[in-house]
C-alpha atoms as a PDB file:
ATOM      1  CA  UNK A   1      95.396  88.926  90.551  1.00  0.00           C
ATOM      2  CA  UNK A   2      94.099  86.080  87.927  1.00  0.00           C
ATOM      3  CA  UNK A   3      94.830  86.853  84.592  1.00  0.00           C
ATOM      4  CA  UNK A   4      95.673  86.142  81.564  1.00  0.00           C
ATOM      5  CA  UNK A   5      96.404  87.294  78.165  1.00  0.00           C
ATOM      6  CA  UNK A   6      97.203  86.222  74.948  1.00  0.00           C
ATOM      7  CA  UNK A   7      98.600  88.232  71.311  1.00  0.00           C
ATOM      8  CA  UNK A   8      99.955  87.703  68.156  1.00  0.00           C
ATOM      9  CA  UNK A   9     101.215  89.288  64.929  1.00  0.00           C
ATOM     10  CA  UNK A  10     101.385  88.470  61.600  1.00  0.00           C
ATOM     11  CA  UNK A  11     103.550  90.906  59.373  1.00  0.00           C
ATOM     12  CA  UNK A  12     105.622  90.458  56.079  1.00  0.00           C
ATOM     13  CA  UNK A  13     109.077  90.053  57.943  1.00  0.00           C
ATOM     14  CA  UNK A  14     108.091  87.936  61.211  1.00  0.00           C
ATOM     15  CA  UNK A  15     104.862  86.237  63.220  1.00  0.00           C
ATOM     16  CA  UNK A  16     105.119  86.345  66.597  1.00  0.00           C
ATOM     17  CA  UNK A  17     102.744  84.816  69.474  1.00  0.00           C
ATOM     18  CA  UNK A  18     102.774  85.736  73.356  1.00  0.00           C
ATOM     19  CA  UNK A  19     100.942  84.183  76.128  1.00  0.00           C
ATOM     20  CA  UNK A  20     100.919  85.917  79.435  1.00  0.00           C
ATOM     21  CA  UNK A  21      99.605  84.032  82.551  1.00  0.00           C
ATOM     22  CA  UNK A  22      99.308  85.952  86.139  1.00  0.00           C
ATOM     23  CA  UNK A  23      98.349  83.811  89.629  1.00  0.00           C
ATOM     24  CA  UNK A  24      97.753  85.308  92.997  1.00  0.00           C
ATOM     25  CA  UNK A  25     100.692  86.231  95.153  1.00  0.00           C
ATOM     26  CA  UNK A  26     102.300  88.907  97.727  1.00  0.00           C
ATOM     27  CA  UNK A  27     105.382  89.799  95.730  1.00  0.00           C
ATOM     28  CA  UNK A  28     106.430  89.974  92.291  1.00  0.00           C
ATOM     29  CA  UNK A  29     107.259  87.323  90.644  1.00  0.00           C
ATOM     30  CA  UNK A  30     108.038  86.495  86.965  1.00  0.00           C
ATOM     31  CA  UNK A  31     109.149  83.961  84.610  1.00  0.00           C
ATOM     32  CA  UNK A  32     110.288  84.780  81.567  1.00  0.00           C
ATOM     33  CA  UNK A  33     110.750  82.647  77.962  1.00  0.00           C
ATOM     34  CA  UNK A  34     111.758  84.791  75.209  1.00  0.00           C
ATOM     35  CA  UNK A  35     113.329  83.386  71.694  1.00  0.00           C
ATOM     36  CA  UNK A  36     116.908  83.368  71.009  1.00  0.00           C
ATOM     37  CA  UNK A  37     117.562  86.300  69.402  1.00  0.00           C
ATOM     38  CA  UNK A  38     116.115  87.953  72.664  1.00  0.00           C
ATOM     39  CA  UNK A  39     117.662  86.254  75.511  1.00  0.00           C
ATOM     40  CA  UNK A  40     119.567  89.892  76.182  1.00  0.00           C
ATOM     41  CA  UNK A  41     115.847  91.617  76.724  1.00  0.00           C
ATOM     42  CA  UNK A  42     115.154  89.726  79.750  1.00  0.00           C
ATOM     43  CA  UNK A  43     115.307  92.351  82.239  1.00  0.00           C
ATOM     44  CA  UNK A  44     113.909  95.151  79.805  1.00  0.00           C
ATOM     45  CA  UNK A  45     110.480  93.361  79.412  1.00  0.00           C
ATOM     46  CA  UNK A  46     111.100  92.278  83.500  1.00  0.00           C
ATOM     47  CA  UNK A  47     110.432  95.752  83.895  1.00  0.00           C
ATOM     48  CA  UNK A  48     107.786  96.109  81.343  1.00  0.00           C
ATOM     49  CA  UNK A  49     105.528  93.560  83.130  1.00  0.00           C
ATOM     50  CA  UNK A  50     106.125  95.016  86.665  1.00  0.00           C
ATOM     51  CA  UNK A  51     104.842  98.276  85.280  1.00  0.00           C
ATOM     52  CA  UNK A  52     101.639  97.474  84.345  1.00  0.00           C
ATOM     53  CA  UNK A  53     101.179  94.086  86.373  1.00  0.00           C
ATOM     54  CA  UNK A  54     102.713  95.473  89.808  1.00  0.00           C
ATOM     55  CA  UNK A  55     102.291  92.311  91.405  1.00  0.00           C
ATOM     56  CA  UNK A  56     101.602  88.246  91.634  1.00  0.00           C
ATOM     57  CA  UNK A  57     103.124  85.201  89.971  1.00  0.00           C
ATOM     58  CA  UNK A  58     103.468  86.106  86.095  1.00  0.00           C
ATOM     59  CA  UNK A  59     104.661  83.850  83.856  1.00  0.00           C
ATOM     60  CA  UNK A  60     105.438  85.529  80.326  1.00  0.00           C
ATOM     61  CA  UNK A  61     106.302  83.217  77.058  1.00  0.00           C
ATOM     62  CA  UNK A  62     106.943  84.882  73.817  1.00  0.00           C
ATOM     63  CA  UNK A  63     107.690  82.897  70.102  1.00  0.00           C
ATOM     64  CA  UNK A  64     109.239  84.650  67.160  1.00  0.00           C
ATOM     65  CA  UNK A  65     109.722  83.442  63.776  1.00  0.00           C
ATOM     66  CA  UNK A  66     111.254  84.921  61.039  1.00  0.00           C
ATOM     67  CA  UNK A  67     109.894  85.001  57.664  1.00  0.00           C
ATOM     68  CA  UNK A  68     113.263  85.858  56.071  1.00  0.00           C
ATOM     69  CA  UNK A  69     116.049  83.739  57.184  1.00  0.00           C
ATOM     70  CA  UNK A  70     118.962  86.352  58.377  1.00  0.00           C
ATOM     71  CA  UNK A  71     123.099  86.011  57.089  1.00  0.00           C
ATOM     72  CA  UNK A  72     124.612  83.511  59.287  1.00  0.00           C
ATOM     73  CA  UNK A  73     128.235  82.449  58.734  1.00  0.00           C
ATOM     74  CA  UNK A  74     131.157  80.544  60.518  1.00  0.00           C
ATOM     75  CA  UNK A  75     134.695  82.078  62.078  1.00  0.00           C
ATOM     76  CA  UNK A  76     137.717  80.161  62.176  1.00  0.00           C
ATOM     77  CA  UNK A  77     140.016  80.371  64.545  1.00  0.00           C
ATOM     78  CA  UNK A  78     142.952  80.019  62.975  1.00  0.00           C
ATOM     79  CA  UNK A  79     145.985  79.852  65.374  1.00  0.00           C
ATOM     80  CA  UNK A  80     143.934  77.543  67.274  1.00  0.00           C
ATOM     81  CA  UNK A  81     143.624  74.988  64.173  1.00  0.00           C
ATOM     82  CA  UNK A  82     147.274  75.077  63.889  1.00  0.00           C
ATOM     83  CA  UNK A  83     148.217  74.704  67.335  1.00  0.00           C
ATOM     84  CA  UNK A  84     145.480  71.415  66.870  1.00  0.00           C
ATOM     85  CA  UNK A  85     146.594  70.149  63.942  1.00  0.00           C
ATOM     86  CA  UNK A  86     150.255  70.194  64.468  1.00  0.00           C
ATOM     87  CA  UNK A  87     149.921  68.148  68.451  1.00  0.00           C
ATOM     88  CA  UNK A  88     147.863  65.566  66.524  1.00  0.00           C
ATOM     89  CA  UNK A  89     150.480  65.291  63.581  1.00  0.00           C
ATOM     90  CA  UNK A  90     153.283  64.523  66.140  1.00  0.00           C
ATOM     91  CA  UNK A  91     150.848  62.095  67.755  1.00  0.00           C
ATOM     92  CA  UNK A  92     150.580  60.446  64.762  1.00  0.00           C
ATOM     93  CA  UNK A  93     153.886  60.637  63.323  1.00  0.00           C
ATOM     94  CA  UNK A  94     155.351  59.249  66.928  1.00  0.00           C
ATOM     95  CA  UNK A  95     153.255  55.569  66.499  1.00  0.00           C
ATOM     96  CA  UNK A  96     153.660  56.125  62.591  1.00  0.00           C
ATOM     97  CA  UNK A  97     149.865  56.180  62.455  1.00  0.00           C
ATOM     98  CA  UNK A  98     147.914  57.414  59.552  1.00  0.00           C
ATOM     99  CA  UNK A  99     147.991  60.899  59.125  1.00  0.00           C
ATOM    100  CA  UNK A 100     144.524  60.958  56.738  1.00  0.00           C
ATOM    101  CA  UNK A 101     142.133  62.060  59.146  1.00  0.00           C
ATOM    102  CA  UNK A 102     144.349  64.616  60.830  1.00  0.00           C
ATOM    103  CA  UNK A 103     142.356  67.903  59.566  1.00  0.00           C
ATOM    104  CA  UNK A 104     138.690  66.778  59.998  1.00  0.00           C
ATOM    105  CA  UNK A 105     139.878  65.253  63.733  1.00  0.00           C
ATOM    106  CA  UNK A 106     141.017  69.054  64.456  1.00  0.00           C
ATOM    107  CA  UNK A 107     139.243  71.070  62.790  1.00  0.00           C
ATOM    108  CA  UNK A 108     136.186  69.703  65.084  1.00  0.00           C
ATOM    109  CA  UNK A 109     138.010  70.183  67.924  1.00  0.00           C
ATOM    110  CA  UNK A 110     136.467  72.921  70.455  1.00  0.00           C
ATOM    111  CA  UNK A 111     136.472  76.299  69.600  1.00  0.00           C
ATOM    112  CA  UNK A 112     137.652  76.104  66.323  1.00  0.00           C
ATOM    113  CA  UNK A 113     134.860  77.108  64.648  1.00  0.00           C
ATOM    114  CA  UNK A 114     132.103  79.394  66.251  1.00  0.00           C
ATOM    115  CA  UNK A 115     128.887  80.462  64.072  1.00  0.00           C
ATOM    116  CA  UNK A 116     127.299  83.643  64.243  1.00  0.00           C
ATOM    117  CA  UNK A 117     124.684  85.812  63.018  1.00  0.00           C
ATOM    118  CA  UNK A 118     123.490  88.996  61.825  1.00  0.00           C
ATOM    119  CA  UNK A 119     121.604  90.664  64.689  1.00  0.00           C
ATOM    120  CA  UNK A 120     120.897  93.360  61.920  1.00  0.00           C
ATOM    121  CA  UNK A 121     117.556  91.460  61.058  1.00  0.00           C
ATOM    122  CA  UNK A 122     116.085  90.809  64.524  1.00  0.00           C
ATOM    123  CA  UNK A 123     116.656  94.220  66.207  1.00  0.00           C
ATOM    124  CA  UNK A 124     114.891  95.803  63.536  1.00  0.00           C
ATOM    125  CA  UNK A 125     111.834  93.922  64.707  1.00  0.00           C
ATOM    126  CA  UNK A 126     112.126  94.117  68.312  1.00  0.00           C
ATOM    127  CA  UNK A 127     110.163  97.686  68.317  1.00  0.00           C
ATOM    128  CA  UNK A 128     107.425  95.600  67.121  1.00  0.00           C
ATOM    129  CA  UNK A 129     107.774  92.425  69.021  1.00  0.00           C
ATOM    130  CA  UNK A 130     107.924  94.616  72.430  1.00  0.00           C
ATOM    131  CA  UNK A 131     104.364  95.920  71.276  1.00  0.00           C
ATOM    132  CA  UNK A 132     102.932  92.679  71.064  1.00  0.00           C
ATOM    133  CA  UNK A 133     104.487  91.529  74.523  1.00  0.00           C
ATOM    134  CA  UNK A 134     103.154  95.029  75.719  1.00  0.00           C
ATOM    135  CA  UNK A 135      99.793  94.955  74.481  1.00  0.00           C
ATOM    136  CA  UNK A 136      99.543  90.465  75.659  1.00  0.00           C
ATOM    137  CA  UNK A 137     100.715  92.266  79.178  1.00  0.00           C
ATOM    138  CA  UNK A 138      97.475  95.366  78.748  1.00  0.00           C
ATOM    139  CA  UNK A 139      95.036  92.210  78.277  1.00  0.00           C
ATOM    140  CA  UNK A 140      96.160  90.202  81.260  1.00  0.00           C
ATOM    141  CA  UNK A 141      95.716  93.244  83.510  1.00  0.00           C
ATOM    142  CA  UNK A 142      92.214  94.263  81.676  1.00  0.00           C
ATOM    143  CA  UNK A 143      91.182  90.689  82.437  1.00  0.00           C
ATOM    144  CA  UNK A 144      92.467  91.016  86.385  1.00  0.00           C
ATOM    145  CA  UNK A 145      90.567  94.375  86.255  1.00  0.00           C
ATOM    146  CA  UNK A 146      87.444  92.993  85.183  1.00  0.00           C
ATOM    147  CA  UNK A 147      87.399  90.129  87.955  1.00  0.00           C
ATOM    148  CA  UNK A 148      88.206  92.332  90.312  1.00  0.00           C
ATOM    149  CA  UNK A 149      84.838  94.651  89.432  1.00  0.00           C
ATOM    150  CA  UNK A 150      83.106  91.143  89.722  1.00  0.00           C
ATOM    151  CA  UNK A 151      84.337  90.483  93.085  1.00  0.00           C
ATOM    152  CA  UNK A 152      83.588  94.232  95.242  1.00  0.00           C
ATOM    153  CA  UNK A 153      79.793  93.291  95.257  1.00  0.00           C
ATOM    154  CA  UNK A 154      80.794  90.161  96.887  1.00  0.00           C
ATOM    155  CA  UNK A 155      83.066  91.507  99.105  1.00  0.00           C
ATOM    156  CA  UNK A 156      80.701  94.460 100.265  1.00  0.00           C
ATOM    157  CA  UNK A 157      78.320  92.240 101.105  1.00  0.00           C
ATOM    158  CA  UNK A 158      80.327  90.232 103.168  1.00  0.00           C
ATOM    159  CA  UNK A 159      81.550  93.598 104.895  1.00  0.00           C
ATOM    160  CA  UNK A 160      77.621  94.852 105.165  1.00  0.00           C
ATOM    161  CA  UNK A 161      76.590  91.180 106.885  1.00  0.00           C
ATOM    162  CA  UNK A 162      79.392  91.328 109.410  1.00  0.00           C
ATOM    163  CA  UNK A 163      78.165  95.189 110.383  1.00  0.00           C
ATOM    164  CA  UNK A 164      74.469  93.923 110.373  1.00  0.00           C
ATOM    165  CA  UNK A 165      76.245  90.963 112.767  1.00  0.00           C
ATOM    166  CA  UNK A 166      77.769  93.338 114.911  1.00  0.00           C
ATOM    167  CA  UNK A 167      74.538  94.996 115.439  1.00  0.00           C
ATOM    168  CA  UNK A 168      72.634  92.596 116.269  1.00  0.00           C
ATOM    169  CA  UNK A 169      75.556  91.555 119.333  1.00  0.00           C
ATOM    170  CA  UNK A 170      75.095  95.076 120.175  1.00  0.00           C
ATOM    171  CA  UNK A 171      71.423  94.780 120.776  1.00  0.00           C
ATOM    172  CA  UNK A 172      71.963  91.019 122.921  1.00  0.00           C
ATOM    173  CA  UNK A 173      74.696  92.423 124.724  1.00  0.00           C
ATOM    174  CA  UNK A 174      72.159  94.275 127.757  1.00  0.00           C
ATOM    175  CA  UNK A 175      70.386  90.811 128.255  1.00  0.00           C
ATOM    176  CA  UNK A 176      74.035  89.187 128.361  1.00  0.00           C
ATOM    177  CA  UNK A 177      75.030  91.602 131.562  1.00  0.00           C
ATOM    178  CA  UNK A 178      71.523  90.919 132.951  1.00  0.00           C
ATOM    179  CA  UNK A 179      71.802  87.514 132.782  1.00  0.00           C
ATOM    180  CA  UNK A 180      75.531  87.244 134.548  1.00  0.00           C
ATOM    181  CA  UNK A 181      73.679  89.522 137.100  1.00  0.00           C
ATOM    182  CA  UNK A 182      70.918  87.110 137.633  1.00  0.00           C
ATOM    183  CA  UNK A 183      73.492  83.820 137.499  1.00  0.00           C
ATOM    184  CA  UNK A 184      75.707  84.875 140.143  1.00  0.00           C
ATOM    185  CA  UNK A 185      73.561  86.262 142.484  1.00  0.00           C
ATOM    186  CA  UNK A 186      71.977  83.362 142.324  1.00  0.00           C
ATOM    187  CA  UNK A 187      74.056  81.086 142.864  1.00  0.00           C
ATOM    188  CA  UNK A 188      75.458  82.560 145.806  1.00  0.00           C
ATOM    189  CA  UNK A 189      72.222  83.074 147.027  1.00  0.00           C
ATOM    190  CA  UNK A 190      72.183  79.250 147.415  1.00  0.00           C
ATOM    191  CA  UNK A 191      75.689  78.531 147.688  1.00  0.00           C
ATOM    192  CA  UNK A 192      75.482  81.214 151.562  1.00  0.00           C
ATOM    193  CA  UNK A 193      71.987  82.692 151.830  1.00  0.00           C
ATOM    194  CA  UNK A 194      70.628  85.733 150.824  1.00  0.00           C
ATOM    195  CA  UNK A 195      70.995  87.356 153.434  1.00  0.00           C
ATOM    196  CA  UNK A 196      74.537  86.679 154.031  1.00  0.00           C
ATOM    197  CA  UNK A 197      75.336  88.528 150.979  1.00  0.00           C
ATOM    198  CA  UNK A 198      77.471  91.772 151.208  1.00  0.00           C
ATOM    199  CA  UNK A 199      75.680  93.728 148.903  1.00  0.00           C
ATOM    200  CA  UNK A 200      78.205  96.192 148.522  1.00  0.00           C
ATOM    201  CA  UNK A 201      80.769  94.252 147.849  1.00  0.00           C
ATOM    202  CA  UNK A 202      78.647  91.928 145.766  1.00  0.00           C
ATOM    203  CA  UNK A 203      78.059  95.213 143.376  1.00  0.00           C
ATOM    204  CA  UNK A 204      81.778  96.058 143.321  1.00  0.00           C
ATOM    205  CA  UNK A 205      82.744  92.541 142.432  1.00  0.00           C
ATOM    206  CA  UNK A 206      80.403  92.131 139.640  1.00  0.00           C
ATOM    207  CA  UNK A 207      81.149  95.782 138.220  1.00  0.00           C
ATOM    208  CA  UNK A 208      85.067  94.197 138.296  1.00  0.00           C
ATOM    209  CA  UNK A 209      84.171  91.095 136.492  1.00  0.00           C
ATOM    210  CA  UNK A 210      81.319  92.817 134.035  1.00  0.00           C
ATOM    211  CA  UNK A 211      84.015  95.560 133.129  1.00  0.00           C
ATOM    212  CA  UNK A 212      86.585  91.990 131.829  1.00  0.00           C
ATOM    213  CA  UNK A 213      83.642  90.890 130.034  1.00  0.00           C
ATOM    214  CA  UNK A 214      82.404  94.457 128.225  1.00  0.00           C
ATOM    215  CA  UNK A 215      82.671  94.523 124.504  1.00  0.00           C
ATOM    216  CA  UNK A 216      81.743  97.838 123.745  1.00  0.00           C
ATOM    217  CA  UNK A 217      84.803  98.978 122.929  1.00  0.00           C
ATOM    218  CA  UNK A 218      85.747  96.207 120.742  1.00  0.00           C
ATOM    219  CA  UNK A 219      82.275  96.520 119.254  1.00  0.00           C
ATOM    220  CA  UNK A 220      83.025 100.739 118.464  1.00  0.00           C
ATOM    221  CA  UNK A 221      86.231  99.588 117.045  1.00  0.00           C
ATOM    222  CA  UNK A 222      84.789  97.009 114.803  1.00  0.00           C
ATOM    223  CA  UNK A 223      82.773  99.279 113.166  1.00  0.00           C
ATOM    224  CA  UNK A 224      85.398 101.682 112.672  1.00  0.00           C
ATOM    225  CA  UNK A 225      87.179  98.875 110.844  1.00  0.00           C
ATOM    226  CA  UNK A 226      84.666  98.367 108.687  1.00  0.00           C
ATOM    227  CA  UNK A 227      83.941 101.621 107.783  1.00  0.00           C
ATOM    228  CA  UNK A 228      86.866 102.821 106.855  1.00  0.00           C
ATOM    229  CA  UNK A 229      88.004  99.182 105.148  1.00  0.00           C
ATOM    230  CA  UNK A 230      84.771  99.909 102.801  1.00  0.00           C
ATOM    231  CA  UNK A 231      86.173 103.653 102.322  1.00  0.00           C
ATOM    232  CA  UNK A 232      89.464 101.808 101.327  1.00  0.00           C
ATOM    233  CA  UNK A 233      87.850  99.640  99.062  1.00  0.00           C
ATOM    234  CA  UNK A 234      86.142 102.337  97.070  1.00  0.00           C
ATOM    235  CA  UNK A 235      88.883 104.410  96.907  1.00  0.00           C
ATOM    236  CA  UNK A 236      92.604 104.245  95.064  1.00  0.00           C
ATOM    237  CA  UNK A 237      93.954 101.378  93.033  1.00  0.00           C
ATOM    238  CA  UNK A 238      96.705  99.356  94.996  1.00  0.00           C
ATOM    239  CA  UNK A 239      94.732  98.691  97.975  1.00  0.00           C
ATOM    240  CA  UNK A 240      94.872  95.418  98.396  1.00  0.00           C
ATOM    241  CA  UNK A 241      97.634  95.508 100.651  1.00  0.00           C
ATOM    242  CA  UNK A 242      95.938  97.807 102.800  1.00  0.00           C
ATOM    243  CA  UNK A 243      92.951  95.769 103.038  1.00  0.00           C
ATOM    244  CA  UNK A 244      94.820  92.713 103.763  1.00  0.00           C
ATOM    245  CA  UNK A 245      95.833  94.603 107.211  1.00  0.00           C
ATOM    246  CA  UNK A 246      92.184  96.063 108.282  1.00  0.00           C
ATOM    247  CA  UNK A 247      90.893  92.301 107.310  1.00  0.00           C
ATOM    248  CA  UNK A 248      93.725  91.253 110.196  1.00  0.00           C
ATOM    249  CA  UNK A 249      92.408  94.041 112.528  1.00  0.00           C
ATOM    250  CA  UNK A 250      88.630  92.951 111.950  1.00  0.00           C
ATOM    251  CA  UNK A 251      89.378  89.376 112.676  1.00  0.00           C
ATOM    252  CA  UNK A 252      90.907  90.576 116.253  1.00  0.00           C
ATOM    253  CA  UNK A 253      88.123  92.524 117.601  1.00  0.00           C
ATOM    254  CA  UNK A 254      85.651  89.702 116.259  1.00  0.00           C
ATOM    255  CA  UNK A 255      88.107  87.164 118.327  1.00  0.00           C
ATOM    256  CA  UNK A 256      88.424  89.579 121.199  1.00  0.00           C
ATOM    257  CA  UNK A 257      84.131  89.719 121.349  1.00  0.00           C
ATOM    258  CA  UNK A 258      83.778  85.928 120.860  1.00  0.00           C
ATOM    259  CA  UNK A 259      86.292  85.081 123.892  1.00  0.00           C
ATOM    260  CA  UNK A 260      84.128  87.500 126.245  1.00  0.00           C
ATOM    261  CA  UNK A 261      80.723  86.942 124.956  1.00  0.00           C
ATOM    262  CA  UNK A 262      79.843  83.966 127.184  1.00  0.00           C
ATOM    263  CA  UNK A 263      76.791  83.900 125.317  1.00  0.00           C
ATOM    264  CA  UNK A 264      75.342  80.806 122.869  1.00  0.00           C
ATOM    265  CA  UNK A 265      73.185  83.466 121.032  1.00  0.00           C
ATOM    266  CA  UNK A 266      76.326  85.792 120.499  1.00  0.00           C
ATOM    267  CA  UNK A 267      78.858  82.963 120.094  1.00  0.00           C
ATOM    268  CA  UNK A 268      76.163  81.508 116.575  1.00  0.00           C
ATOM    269  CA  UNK A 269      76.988  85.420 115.383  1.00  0.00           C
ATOM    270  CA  UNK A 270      80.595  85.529 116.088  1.00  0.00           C
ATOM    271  CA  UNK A 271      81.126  82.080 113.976  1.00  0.00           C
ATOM    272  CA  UNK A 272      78.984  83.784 111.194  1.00  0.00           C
ATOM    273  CA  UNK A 273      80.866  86.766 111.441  1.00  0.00           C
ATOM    274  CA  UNK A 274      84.509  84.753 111.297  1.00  0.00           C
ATOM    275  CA  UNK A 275      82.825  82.996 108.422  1.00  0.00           C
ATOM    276  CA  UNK A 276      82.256  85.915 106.377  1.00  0.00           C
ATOM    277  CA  UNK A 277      85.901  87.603 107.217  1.00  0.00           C
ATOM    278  CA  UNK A 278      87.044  84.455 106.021  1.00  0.00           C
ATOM    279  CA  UNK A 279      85.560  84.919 102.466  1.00  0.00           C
ATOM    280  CA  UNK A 280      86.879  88.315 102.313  1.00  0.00           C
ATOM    281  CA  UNK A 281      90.767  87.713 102.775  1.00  0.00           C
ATOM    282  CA  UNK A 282      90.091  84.292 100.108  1.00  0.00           C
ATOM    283  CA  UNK A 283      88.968  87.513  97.756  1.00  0.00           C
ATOM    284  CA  UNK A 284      91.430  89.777  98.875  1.00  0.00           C
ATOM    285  CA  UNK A 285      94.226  88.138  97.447  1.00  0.00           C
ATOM    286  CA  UNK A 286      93.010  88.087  93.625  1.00  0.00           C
ATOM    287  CA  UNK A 287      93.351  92.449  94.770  1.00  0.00           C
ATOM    288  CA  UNK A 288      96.090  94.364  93.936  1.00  0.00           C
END
């Protein structure tokens, strides 16, 4: 969700510049600098940016100037001048001060005199000035597009190398059961003889303890996840989410399979294969 987009507009009336920046994140989140005149669009463009952004941390800062200055005056507030004025008389009068600077003394007093301006001018050019903060908004979310066409290829690969890892567990996994075979036989062969050994029991006590150490399942269900996290991938936009959660159900079967391997050779491929996830969910979260 990296992007970033710039505009700006030069016309007879105004010029007007907009920078739009977007960082990864799970929410929406946006901060928003617009010029005076358009403090009261906040929310309007708010809405604007979660339209076409959707999501991440968006930071949107728009500059207008105007080419033709617009009619700006002063009120007076009368009563209140008055009511100012005749308090700071009586002062005066009561300590027979001088009563010279009496008027300027209240007539800068607060509230007295409040400016305003002609909104006339700028929301004639707000239609336009909304166009250039939509079209800065387009080009941050062509650019996120783009990068995110540059990362699938990396991200399929990763998927592809964790099935080829998952194969090639598959294919140790019959000398694995062998070998536990093999180990404890032997070692009770020398820990009681041979031909002390309950064979029947022996078989039903290693089917118990071969059955807590079976991956198949997890294996099956690994390449489910994968399959259908690549079907994901090349299907509908706003799938990142959904990613995100088959990228947490891959790393459990690959956790599940690396705490019952008991196997160097499979325990090398389960660190590659963690290795590889990893670099998937740092890539999942520039996807919407």
């Amino acid at each position: 969700m990296t992007g970033f987009g710039s505009s700006h507009i030069e016309t007879e009336n105004f010029s007007a510049s907009v920078e739009v920046k977007s960082l990864n994140s799970k929410f929406f989140d946006c901060q928003i600098r617009l010029p005076k005149p358009y403090y009261d669009k906040d929310i309007e463009i708010r809405n604007l940016a979660v339209d076409i952004l959707e999501r991440g941390k968006v930071s949107i800062v728009a500059e207008l100037e105007l080419k033709e200055n617009p009619e700006s005056g002063q009120l007076y507030n009368r009563e209140l001048f008055k009511a100012y004025y005749t308090s700071l008389k009586e002062l005066a009068d009561s300590v027979n001060a001088c009563e010279t600077d009496i008027f300027k003394i209240a007539i800068q007093q607060p509230d007295v005199i409040t400016s305003y301006e002609n909104t006339d001018i700028t929301e004639r050019f707000w239609p336009e000035f909304k166009s250039v903060i939509k079209n800065c908004l387009d080009e941050c979310d062509r650019y996120r597009i783009d990068e995110g066409e540059s990362l699938e290829p990396k991200i399929n690969d990763s998927v592809i190398l964790i099935n080829n890892l998952r194969t090639a567990i598959k294919k140790l996994d019959p000398q694995r059961i062998e070998r536990i075979r093999e180990r404890i036989n032997k070692n009770l062969s020398e820990l009681i003889g041979q031909d002390k050994i309950d064979q029947n029991r022996l078989e039903q006590e290693l089917i118990y303890f071969i059955e807590k150490l079976d991956i198949n399942e997890e294996l099956n269900r690994l390449e489910s996840h994968l399959k259908y996290f690549r079907e994901v991938m090349a299907g509908s936009e706003g799938s990142g989410k959904k990613l995100g959660f088959i990228s947490q159900e891959i790393g459990r079967e690959i956790n599940t399979i690396g705490s019952k391997a008991n196997n160097a050779e499979m325990q090398k491929l389960v660190v590659q294969m963690k290795d590889e996830l990893e670099k998937i969910k740092e890539q999942l979260l520039n996807v919407l």
